[in-house]
Protein backbone atom coordinates (compact mmCIF):
# COMPACT_ATOMS: atom_id res chain seq x y z
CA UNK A 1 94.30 -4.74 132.23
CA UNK A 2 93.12 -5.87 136.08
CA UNK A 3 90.41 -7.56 134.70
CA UNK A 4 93.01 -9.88 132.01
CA UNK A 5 95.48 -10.22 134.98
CA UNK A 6 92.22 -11.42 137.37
CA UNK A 7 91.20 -14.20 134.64
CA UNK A 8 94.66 -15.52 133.98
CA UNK A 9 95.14 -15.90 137.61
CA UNK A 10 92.09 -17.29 138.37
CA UNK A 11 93.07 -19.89 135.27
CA UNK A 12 96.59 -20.65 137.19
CA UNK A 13 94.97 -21.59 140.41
CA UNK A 14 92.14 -23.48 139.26
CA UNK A 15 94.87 -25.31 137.29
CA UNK A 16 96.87 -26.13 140.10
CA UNK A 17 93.98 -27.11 141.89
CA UNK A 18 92.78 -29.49 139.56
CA UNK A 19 96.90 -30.72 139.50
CA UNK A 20 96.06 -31.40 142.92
CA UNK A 21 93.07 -33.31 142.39
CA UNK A 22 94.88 -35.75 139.81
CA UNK A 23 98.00 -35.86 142.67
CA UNK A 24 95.60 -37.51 144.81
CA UNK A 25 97.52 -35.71 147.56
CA UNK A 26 96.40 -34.68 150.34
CA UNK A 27 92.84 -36.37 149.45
CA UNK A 28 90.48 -36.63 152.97
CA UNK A 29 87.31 -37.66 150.80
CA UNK A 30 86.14 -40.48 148.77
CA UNK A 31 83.01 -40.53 146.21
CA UNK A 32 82.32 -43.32 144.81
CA UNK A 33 79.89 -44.85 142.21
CA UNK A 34 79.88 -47.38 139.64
CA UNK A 35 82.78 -49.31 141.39
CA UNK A 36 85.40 -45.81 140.94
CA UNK A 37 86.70 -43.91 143.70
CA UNK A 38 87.06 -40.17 143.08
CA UNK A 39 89.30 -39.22 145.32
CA UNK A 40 89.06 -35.81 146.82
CA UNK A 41 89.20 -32.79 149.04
CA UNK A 42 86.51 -31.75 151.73
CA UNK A 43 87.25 -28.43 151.54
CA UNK A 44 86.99 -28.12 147.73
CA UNK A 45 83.78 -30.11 147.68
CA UNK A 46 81.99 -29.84 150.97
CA UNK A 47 82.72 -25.36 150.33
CA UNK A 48 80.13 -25.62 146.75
CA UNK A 49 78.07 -28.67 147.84
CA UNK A 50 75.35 -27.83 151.34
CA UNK A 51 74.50 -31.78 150.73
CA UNK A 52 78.50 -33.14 151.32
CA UNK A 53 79.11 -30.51 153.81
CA UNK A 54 76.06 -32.41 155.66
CA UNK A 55 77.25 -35.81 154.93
CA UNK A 56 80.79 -34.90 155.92
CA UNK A 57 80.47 -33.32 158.97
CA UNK A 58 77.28 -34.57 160.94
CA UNK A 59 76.89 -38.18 162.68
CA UNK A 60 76.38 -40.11 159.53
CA UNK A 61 78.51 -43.11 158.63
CA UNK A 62 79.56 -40.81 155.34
CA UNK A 63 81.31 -38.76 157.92
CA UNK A 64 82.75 -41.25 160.16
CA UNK A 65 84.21 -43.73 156.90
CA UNK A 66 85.09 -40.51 154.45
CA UNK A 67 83.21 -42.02 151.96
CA UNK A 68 80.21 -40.75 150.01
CA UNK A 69 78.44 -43.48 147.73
CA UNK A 70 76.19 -42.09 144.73
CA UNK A 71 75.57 -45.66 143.57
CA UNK A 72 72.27 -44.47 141.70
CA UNK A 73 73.74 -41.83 139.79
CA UNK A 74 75.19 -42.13 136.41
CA UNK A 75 78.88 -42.31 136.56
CA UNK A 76 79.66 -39.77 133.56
CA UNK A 77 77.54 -37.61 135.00
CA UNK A 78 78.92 -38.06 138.53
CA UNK A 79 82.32 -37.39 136.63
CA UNK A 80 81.68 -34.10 135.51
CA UNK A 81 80.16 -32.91 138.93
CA UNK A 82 83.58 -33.69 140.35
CA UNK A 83 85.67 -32.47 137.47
CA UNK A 84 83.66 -29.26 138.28
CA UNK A 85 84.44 -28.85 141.50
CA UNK A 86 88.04 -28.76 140.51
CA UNK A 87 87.74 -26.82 137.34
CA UNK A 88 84.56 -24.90 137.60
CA UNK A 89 83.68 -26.11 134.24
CA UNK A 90 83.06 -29.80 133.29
CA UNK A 91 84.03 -31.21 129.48
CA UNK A 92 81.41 -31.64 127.64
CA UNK A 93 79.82 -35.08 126.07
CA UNK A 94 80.39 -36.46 122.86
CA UNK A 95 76.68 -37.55 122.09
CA UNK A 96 73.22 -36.76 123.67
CA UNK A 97 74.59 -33.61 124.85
CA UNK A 98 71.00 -32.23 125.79
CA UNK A 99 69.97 -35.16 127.99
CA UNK A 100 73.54 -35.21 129.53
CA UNK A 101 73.15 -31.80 130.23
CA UNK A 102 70.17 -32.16 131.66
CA UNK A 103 71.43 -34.75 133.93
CA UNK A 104 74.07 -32.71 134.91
CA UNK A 105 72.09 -30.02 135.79
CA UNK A 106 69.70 -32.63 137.72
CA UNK A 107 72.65 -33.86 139.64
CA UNK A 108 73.50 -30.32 140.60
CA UNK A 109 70.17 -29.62 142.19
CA UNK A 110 70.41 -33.09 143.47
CA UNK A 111 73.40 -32.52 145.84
CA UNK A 112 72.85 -28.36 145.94
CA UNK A 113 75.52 -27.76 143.57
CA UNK A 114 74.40 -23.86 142.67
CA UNK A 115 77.19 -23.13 140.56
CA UNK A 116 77.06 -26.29 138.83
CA UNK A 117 73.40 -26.06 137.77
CA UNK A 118 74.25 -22.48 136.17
CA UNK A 119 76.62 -24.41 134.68
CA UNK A 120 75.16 -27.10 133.06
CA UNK A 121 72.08 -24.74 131.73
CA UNK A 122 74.67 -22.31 130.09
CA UNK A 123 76.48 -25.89 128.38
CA UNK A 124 72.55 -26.96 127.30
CA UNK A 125 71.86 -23.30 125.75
CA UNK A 126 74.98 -23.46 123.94
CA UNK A 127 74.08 -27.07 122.70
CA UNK A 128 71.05 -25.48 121.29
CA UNK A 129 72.91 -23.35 119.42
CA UNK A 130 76.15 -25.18 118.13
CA UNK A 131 74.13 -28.61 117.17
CA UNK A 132 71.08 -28.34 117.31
CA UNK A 133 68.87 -31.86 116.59
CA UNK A 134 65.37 -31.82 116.98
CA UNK A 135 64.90 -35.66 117.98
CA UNK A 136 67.82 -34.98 120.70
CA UNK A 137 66.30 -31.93 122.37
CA UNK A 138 63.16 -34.18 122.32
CA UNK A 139 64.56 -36.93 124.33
CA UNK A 140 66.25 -34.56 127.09
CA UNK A 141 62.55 -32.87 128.00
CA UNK A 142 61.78 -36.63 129.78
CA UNK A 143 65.27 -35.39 131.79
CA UNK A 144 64.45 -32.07 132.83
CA UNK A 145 60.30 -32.86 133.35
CA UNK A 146 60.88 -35.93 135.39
CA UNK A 147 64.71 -35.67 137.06
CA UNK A 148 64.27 -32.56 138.28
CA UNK A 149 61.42 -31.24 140.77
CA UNK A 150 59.14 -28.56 139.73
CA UNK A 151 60.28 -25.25 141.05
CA UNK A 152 63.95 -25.86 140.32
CA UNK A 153 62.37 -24.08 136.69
CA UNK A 154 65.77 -22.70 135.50
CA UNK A 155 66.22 -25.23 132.99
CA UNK A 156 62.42 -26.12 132.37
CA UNK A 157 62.64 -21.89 130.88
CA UNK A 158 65.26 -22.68 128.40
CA UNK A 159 63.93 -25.36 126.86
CA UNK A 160 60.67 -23.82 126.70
CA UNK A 161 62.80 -20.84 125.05
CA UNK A 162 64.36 -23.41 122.89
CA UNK A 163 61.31 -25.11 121.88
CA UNK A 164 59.62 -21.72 120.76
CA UNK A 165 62.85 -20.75 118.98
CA UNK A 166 62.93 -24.33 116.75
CA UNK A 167 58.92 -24.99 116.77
CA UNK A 168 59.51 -25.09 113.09
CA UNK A 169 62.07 -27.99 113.18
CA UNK A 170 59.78 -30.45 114.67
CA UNK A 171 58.30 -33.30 113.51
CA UNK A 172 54.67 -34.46 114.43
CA UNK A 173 55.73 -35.14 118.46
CA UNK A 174 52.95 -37.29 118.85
CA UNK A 175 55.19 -39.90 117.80
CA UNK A 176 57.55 -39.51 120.57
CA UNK A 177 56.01 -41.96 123.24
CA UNK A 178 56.67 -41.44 126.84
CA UNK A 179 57.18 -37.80 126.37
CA UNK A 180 53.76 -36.84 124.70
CA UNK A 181 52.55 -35.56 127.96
CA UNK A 182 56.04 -33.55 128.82
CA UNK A 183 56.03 -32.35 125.33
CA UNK A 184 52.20 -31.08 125.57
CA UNK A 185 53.20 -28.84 128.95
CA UNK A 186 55.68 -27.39 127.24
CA UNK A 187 53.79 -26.41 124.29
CA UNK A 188 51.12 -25.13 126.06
CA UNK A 189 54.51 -22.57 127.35
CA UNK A 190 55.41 -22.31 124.10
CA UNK A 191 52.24 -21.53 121.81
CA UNK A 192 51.07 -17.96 121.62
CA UNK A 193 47.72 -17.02 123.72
């Protein structure tokens, strides 16, 4: 019974904290990218995120103007990170969900988003298993090879999992240029010794 009373509660107030966020009151932060402003609260941000905490409290003009640019990130992806820190969840995409994942979860290491990254491998897994598509989980491997450095390997392990799980269900991937060399690292994971 504690543990149902914990969860609904913890549903109210991250509901009334995102309510908050789409109030736009009491705001002391402002991300932007793409030309949108997001809004929002140093201490719900700058408490999951070591890289805002930085930018928001050291000498830096991001500290001095409240304003935190991510002009080089995608905006649906920035989108999510933010709806996240509001909601500890983020809703999910409509297509390429395994390469939006994967951006997500690139974006979380990014900006030291622990909890996010967690996150965004649990949404890829569950990808995997609610719709799966071969050619898409062959497109996101350029994602999680190339946007993410090399010993963040949380993600890199599930898709090897994922590719030894569906070896079966792909086609010849020499015919997927610009990821032939991705895709042989990961079979080299994947095929038995």
């Amino acid at each position: 019974m504690a543990l149902i009373v914990r969860n609904f509660s913890r549903k109210i107030y991250l509901a009334q904290i995102f309510r908050v966020y789409h109030s736009g009151a009491f705001t002391d932060l402002t991300i932007t990218c793409a030309g949108e402003n997001f809004k929002v609260h140093k201490v719900v941000v700058c408490t999951q995120s070591p890289f805002f905490n930085t930018a928001c409290s050291g000498p830096w003009k991001e500290s001095q103007n409240a304003t935190v640019d991510l002009a080089e990130d995608d905006i649906e992806v920035v989108r999510r990170m933010v709806e996240f820190f509001y909601r500890a969840d983020y809703t999910d995409f409509k297509d390429e969900k395994f390469t939006r994942h994967a951006q997500v979860f690139a974006i979380a290491i990014k900006y030291d988003i622990e909890m996010l990254s967690a996150r965004a491998i649990d949404k890829y897994c569950e990808a995997a298993l609610k719709y799966w598509d071969p050619s898409a989980f062959l497109r996101s491997i350029h994602t999680v090879y190339l946007h993410t450095p090399e010993q963040m390997r949380g993600l890199r392990i599930r898709v090897i999992d994922q590719a030894r799980r569906h070896y079966e269900s792909f086609d010849d991937p020499s015919k997927w240029p610009g990821i032939k060399h991705l895709w042989r690292e990961t079979c080299v994971q994947v095929l038995p010794r």
